[in-house]
Protein backbone atom coordinates (compact mmCIF):
# COMPACT_ATOMS: atom_id res chain seq x y z
CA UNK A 1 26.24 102.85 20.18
CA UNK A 2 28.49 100.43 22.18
CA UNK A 3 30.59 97.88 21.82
CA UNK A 4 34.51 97.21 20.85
CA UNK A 5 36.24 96.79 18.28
CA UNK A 6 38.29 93.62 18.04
CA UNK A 7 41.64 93.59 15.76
CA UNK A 8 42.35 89.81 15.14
CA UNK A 9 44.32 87.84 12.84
CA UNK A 10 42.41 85.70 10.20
CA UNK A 11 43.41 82.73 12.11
CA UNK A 12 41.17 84.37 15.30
CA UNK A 13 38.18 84.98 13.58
CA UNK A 14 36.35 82.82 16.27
CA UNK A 15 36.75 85.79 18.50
CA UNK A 16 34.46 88.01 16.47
CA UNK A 17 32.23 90.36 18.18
CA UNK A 18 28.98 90.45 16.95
CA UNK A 19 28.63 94.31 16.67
CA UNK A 20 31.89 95.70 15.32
CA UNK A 21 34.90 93.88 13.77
CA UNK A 22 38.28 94.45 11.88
CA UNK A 23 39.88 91.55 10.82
CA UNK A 24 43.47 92.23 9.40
CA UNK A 25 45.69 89.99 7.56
CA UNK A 26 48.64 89.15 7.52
CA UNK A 27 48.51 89.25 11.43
CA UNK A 28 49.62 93.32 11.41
CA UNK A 29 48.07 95.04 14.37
CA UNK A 30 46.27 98.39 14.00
CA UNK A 31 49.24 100.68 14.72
CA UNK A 32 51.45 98.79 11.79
CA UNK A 33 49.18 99.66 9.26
CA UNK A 34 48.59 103.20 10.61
CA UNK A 35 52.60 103.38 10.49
CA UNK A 36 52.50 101.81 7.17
CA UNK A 37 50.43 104.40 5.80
CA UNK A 38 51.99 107.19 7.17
CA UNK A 39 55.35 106.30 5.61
CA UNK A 40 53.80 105.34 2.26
CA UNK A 41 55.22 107.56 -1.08
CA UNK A 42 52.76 110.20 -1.23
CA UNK A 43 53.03 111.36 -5.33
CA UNK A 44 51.02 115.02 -6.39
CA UNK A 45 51.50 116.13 -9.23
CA UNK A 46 49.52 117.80 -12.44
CA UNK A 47 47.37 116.32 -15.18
CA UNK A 48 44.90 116.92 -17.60
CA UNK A 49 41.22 115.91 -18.59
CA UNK A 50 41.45 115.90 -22.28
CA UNK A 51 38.17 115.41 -24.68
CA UNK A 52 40.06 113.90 -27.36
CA UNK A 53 37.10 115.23 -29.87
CA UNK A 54 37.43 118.75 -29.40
CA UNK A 55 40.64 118.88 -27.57
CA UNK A 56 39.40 120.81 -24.62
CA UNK A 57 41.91 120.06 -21.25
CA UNK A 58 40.98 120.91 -18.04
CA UNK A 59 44.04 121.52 -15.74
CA UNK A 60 44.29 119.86 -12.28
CA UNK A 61 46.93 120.07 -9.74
CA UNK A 62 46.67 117.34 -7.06
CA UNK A 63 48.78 115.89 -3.60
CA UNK A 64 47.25 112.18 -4.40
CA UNK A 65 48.01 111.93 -8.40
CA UNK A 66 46.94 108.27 -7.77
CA UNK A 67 43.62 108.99 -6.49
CA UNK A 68 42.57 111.44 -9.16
CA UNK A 69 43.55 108.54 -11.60
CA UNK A 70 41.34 106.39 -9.55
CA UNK A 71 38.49 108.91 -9.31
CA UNK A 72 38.45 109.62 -13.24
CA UNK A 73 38.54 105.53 -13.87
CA UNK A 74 35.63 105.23 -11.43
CA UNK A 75 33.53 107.96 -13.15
CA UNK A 76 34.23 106.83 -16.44
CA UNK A 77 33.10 103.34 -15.71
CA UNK A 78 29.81 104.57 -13.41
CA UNK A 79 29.28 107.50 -16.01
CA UNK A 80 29.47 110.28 -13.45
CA UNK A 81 30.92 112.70 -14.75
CA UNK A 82 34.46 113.70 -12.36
CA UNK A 83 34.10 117.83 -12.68
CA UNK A 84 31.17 119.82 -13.01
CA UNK A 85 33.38 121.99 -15.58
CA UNK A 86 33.23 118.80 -18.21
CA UNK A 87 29.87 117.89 -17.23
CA UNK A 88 28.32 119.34 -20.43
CA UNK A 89 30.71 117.46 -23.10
CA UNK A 90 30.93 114.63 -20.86
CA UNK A 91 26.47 114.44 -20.82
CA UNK A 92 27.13 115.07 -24.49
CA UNK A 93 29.71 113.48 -25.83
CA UNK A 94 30.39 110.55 -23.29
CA UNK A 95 32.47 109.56 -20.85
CA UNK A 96 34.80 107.44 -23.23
CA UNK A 97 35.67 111.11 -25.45
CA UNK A 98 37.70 111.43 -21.90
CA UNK A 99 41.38 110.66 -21.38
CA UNK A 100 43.19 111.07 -17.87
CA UNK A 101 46.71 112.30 -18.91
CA UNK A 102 49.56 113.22 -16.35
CA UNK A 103 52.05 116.33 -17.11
CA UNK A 104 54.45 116.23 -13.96
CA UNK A 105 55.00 113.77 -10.87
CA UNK A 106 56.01 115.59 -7.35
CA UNK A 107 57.37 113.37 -4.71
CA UNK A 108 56.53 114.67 -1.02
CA UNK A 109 59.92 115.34 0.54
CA UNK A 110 60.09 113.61 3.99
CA UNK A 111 60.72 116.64 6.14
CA UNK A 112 58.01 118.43 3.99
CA UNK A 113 54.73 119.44 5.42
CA UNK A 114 51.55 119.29 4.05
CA UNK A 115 50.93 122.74 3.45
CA UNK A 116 54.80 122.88 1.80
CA UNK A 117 54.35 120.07 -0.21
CA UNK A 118 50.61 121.67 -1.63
CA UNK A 119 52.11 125.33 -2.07
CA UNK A 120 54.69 123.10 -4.49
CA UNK A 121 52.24 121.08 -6.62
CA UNK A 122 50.75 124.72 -6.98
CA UNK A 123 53.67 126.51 -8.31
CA UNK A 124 54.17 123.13 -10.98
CA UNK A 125 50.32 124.19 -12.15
CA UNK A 126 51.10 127.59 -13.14
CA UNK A 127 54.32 126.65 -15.14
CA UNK A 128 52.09 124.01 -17.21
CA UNK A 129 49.47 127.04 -16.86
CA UNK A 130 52.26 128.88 -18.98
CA UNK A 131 53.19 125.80 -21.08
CA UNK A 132 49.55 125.17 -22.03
CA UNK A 133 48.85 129.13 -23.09
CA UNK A 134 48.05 127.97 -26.66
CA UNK A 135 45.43 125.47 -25.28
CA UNK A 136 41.43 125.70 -25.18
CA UNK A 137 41.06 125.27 -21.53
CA UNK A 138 37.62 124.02 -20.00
């Protein structure tokens, strides 16, 4: 499949080829945003799934605490259920009996890797593991 991709400001949309085209505000080029990006916040962290009837939680430890939030919001309004573990209650009970709560924020240090930055957010799970002891997990 040929053809190029053309990065133009809105003003430029007259240059559009007719296979492929990104147009980008704001008249950024493709390696601003890709910097952008890269030196966004990146936020992990830990939260719960909670069925507020019976009190259930299931435990989560995520690098992109954002995007889980997003995730949960997007299956609660679609009515898909977000983790196969819930799927009975959430069939059940509905997706509404649902809450998206979050236990601890982790910042990604900027000399941090990855991998560092994961083995972290895993370490915060098992100390709300421990915290949570009392709770009826799912």
């Amino acid at each position: 499949m040929g053809g190029f991709y053309f990065y133009l400001s809105v003003a430029n949309r007259h240059l559009l080829n007719k296979e492929r085209c990104v147009i980008l505000k704001d008249n950024k080029t493709k390696k601003e945003l890709q910097a952008q990006y890269k030196e966004r916040e990146i936020i992990g962290g830990v939260y719960v799934i909670k069925n507020v009837l019976n009190n259930k939680i299931l435990l989560v430890a995520t690098t992109d605490l954002q995007g889980s939030k997003n995730r949960f919001e997007f299956s609660q309004k679609t009515g898909s259920c977000v983790d196969m573990k819930l799927q009975g209650d959430w069939n059940k009970q509905g997706s509404g009996q649902f809450v998206f709560e979050t236990l601890d924020e982790l910042k990604k240090g900027k000399t941090q890797t990855a991998e560092e930055f994961k083995t972290d957010i895993g370490v915060l799970k098992e100390m709300w593991l421990d915290r949570l002891s009392d709770k009826d997990f799912y």
